[in-house]
Every structure is written in C-alpha cells, then in structure tokens.
PDB file of N, CA and C in Angstrom:
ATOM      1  N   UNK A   1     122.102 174.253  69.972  1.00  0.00           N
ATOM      2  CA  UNK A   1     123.269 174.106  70.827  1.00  0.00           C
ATOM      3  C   UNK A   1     123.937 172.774  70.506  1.00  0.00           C
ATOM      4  N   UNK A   2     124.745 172.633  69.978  1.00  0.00           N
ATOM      5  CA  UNK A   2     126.059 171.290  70.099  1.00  0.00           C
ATOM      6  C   UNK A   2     127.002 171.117  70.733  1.00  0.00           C
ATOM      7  N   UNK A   3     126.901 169.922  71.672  1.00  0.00           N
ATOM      8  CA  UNK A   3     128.033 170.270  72.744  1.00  0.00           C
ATOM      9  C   UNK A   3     129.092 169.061  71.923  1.00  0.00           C
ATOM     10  N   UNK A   4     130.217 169.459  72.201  1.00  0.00           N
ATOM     11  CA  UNK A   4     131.379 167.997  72.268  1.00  0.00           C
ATOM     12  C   UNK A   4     132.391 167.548  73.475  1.00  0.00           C
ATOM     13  N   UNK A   5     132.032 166.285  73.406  1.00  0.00           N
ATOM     14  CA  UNK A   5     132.035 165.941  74.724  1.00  0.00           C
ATOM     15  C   UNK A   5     133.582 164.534  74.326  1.00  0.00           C
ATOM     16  N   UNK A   6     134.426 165.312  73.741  1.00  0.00           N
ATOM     17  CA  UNK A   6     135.675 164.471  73.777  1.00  0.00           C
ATOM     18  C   UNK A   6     136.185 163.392  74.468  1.00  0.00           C
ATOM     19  N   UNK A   7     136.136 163.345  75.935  1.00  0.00           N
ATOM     20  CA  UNK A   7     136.416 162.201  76.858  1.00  0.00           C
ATOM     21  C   UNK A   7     135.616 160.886  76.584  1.00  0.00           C
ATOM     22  N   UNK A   8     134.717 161.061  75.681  1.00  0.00           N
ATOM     23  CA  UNK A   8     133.223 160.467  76.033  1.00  0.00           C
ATOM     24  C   UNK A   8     133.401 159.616  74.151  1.00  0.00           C
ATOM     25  N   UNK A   9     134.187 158.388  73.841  1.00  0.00           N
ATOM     26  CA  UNK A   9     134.651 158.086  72.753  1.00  0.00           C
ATOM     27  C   UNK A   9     133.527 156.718  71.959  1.00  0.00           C
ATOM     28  N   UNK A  10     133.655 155.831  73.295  1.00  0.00           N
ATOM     29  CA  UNK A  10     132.492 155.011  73.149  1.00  0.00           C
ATOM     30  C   UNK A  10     133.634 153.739  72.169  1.00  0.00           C
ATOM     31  N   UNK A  11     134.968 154.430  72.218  1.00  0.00           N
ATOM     32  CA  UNK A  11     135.649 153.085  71.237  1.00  0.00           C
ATOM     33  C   UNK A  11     135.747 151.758  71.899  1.00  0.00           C
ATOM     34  N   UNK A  12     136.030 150.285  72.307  1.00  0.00           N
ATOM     35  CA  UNK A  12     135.696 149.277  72.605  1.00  0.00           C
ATOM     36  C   UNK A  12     134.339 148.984  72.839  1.00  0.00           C
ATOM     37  N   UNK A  13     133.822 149.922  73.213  1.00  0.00           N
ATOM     38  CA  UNK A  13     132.129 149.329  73.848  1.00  0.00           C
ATOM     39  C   UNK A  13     131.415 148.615  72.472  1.00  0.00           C
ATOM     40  N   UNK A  14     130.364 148.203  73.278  1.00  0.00           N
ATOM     41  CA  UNK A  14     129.491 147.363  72.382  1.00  0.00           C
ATOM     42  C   UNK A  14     128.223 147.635  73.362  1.00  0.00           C
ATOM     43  N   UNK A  15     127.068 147.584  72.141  1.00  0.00           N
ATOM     44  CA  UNK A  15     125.890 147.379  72.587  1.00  0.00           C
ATOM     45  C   UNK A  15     125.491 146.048  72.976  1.00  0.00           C
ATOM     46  N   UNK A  16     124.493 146.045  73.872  1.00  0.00           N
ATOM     47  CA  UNK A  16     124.479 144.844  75.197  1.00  0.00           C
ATOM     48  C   UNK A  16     123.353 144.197  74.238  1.00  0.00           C
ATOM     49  N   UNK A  17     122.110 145.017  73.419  1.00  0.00           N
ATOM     50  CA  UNK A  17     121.230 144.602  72.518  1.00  0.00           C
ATOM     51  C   UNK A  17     122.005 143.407  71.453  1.00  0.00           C
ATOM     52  N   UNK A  18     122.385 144.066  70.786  1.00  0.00           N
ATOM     53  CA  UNK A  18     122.739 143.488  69.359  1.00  0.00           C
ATOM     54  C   UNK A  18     124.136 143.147  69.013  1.00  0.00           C
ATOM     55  N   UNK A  19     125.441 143.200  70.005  1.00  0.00           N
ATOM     56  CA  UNK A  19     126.342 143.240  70.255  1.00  0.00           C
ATOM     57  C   UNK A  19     127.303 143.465  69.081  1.00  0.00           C
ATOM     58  N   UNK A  20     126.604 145.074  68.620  1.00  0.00           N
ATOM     59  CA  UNK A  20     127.645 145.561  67.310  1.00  0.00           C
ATOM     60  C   UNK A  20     128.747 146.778  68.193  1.00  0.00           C
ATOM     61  N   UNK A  21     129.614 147.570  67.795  1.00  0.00           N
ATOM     62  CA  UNK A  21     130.167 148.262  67.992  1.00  0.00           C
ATOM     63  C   UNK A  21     129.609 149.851  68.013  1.00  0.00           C
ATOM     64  N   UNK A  22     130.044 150.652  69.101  1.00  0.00           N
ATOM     65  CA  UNK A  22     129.325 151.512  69.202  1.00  0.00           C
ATOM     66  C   UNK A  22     130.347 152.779  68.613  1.00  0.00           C
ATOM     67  N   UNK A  23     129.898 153.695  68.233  1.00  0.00           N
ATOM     68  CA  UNK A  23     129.803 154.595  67.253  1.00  0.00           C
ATOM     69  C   UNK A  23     129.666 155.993  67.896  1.00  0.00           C
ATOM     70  N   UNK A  24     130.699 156.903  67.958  1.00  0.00           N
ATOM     71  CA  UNK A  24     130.349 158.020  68.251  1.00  0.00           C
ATOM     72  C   UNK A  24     129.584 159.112  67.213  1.00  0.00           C
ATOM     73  N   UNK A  25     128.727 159.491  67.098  1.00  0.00           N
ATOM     74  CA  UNK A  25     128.312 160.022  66.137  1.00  0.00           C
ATOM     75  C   UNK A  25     127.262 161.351  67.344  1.00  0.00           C
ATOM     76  N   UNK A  26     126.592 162.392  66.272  1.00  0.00           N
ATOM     77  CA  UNK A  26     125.209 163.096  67.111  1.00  0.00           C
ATOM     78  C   UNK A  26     124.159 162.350  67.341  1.00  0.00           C
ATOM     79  N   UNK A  27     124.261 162.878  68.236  1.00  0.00           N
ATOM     80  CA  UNK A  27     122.476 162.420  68.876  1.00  0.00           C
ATOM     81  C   UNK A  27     121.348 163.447  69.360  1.00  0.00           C
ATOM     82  N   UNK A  28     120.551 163.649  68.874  1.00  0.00           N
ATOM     83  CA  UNK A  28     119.498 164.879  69.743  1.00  0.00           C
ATOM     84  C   UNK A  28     118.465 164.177  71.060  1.00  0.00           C
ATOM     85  N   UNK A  29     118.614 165.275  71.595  1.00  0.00           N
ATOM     86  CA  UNK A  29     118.040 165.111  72.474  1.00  0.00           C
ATOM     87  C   UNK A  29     117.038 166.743  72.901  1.00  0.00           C
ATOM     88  N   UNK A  30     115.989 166.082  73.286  1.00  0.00           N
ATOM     89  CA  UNK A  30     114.963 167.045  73.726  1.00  0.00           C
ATOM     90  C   UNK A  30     114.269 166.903  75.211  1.00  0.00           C
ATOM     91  N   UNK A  31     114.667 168.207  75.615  1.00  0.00           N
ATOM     92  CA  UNK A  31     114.145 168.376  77.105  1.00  0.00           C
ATOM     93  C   UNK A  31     113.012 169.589  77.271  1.00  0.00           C
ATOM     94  N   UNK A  32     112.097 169.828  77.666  1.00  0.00           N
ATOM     95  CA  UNK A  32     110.952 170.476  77.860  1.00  0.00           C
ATOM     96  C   UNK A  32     110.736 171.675  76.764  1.00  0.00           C
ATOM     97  N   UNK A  33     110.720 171.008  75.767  1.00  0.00           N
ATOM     98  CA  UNK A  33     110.941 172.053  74.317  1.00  0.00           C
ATOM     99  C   UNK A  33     111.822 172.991  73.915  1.00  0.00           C
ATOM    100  N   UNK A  34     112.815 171.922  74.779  1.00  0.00           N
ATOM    101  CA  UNK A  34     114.283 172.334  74.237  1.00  0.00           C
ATOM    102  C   UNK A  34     115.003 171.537  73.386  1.00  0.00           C
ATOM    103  N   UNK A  35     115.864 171.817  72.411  1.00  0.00           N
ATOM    104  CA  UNK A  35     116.228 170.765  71.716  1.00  0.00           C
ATOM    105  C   UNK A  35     117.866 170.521  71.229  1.00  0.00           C
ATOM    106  N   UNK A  36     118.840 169.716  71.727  1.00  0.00           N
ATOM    107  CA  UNK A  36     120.345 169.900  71.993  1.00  0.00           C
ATOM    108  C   UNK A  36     120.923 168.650  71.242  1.00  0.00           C
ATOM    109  N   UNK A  37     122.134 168.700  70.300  1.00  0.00           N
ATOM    110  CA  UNK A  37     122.753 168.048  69.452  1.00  0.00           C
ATOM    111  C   UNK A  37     124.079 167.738  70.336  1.00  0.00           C
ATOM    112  N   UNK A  38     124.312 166.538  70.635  1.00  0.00           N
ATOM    113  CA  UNK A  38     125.258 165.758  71.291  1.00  0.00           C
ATOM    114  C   UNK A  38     126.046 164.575  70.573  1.00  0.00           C
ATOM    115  N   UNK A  39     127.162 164.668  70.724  1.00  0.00           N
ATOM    116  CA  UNK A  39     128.342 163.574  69.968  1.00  0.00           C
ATOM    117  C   UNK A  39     128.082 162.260  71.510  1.00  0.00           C
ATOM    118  N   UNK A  40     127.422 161.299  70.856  1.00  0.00           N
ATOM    119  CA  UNK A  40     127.505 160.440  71.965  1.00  0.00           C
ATOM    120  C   UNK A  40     127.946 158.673  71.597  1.00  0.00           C
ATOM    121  N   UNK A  41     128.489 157.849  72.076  1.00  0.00           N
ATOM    122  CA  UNK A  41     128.635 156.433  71.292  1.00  0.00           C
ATOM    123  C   UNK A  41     127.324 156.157  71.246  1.00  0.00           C
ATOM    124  N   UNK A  42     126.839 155.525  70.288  1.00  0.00           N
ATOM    125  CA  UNK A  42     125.527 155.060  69.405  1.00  0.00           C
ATOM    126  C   UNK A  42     125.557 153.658  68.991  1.00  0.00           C
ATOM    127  N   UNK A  43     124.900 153.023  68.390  1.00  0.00           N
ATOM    128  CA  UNK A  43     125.073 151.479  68.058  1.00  0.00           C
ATOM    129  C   UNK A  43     124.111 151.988  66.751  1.00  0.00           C
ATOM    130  N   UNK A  44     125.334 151.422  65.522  1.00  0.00           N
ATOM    131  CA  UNK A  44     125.012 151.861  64.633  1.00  0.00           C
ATOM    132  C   UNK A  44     123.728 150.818  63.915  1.00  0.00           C
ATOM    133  N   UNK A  45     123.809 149.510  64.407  1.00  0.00           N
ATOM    134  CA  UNK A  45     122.293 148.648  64.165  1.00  0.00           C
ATOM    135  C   UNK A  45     120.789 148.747  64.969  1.00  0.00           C
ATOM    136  N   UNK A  46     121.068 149.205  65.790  1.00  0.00           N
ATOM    137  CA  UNK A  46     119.424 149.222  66.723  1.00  0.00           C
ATOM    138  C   UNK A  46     119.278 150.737  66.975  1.00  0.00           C
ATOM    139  N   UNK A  47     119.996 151.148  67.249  1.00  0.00           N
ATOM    140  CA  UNK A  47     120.144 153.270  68.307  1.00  0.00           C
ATOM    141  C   UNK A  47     120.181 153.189  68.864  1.00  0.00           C
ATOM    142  N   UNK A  48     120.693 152.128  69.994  1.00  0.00           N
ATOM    143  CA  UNK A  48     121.012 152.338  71.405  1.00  0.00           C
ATOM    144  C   UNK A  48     121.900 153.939  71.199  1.00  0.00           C
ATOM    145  N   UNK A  49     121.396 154.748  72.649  1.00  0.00           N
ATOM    146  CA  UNK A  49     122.496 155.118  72.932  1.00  0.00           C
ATOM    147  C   UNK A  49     123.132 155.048  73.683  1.00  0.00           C
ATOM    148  N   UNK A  50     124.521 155.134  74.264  1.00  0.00           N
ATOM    149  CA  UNK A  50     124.886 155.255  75.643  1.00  0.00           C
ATOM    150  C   UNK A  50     125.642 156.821  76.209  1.00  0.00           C
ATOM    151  N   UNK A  51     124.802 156.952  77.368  1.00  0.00           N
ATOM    152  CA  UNK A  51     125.105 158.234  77.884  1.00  0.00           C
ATOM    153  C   UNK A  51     125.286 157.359  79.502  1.00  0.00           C
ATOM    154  N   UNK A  52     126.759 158.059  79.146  1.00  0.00           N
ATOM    155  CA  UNK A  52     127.532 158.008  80.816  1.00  0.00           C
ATOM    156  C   UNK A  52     126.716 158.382  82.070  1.00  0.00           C
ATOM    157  N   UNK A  53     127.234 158.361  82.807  1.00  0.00           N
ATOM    158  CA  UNK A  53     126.651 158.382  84.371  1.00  0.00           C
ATOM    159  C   UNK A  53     127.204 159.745  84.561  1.00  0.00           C
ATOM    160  N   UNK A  54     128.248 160.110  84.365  1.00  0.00           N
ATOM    161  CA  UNK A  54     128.670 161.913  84.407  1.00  0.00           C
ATOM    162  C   UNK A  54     128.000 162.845  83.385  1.00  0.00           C
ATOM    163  N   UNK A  55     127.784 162.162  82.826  1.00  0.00           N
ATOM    164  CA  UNK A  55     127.169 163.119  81.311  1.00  0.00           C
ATOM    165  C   UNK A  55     125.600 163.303  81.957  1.00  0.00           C
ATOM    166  N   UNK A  56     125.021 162.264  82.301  1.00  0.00           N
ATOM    167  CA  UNK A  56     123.574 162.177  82.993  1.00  0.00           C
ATOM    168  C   UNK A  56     123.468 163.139  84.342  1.00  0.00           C
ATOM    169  N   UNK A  57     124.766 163.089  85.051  1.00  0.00           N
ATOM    170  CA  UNK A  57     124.144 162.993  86.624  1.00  0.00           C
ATOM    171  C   UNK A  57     125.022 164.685  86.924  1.00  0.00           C
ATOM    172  N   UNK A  58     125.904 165.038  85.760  1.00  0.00           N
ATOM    173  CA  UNK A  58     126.799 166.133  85.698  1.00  0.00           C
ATOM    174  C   UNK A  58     125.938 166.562  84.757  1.00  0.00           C
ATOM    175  N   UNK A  59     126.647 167.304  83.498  1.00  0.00           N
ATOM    176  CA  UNK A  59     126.092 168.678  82.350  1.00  0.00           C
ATOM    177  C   UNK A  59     124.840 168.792  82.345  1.00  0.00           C
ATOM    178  N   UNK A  60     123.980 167.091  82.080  1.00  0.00           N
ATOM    179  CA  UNK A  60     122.399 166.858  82.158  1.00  0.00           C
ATOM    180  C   UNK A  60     122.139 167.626  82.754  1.00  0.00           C
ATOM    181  N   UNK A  61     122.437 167.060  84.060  1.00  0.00           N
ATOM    182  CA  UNK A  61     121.361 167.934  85.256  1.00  0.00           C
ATOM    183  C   UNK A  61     121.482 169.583  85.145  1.00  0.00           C
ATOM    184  N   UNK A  62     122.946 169.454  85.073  1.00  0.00           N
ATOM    185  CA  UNK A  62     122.829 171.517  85.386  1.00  0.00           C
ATOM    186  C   UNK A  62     121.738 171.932  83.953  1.00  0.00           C
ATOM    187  N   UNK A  63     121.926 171.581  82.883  1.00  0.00           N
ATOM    188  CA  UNK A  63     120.741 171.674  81.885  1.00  0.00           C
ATOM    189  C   UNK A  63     119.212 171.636  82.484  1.00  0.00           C
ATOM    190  N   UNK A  64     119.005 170.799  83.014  1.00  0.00           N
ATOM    191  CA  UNK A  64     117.843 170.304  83.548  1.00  0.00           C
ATOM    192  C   UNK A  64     117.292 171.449  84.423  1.00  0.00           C
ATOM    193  N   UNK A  65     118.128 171.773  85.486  1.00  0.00           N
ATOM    194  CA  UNK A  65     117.629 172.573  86.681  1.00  0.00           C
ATOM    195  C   UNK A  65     117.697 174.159  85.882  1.00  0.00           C
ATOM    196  N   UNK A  66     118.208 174.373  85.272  1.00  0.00           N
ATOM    197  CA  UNK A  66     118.118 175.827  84.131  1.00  0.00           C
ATOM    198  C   UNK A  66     116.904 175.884  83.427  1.00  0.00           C
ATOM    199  N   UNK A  67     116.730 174.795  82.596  1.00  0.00           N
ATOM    200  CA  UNK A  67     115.534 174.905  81.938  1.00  0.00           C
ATOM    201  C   UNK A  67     114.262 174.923  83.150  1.00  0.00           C
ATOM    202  N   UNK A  68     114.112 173.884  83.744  1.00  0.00           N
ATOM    203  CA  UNK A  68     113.328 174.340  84.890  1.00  0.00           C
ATOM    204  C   UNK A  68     113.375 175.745  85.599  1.00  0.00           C
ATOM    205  N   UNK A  69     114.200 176.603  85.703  1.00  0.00           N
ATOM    206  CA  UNK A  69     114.044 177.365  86.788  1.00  0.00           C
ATOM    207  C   UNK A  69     113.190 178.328  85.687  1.00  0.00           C
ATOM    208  N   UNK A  70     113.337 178.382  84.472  1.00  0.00           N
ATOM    209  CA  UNK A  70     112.589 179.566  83.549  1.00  0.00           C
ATOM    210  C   UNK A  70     111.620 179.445  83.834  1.00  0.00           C
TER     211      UNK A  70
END
C-alpha cells in the first residue's frame, strides 16, 4: 500500500537533531505485520522522520483500529 500525502511537504523544516533540511521522500512503516510505504519529510543526514500530529492522530489511527479489529 502507498499512500501520498500531498499537504504534508516538509519544505522549510529542519531536523531539531542535526539541523539539515528535511526531505520528502518514502518511508516504511510497519504495524502488526503489516507493512505501508509513505511520502513523509525525512532528514536526509540522521532519518529522522517527521510525521504530523494529523497524520498520527488521523489516517494512523483509522489504520491502527482496522488492523486491530482483524
């Protein structure tokens, strides 16, 4: 599954680590042996990633409570 998540650009930010510029690029992520390809800003020197507070507390979750209910 690859989602794109357009609103979600990550252009000015900076990582708080290493204070390079963050990078929208994929990111995987794995939830209870599930496994999902996401465009998220990244820090292209350490891997921070950053995932929003809507992205976490919105799509996440409805993901979350699905895979759980199986």
């Amino acid at each position: 599954m690859r989602a794109e998540l357009k609103e979600i650009t990550g252009e000015g930010w900076q990582c708080q680590n290493c204070q390079s510029t963050l990078q929208r690029m994929p990111v995987d992520i794995s939830y209870m042996g599930s496994n999902f390809q996401v465009e998220l800003p990244r820090c292209v020197k350490c891997g921070f990633t950053f995932i929003p507070p809507e992205l976490a507390l919105g799509k996440m979750r409805e993901v979350e409570k699905i895979l759980e209910d199986k």
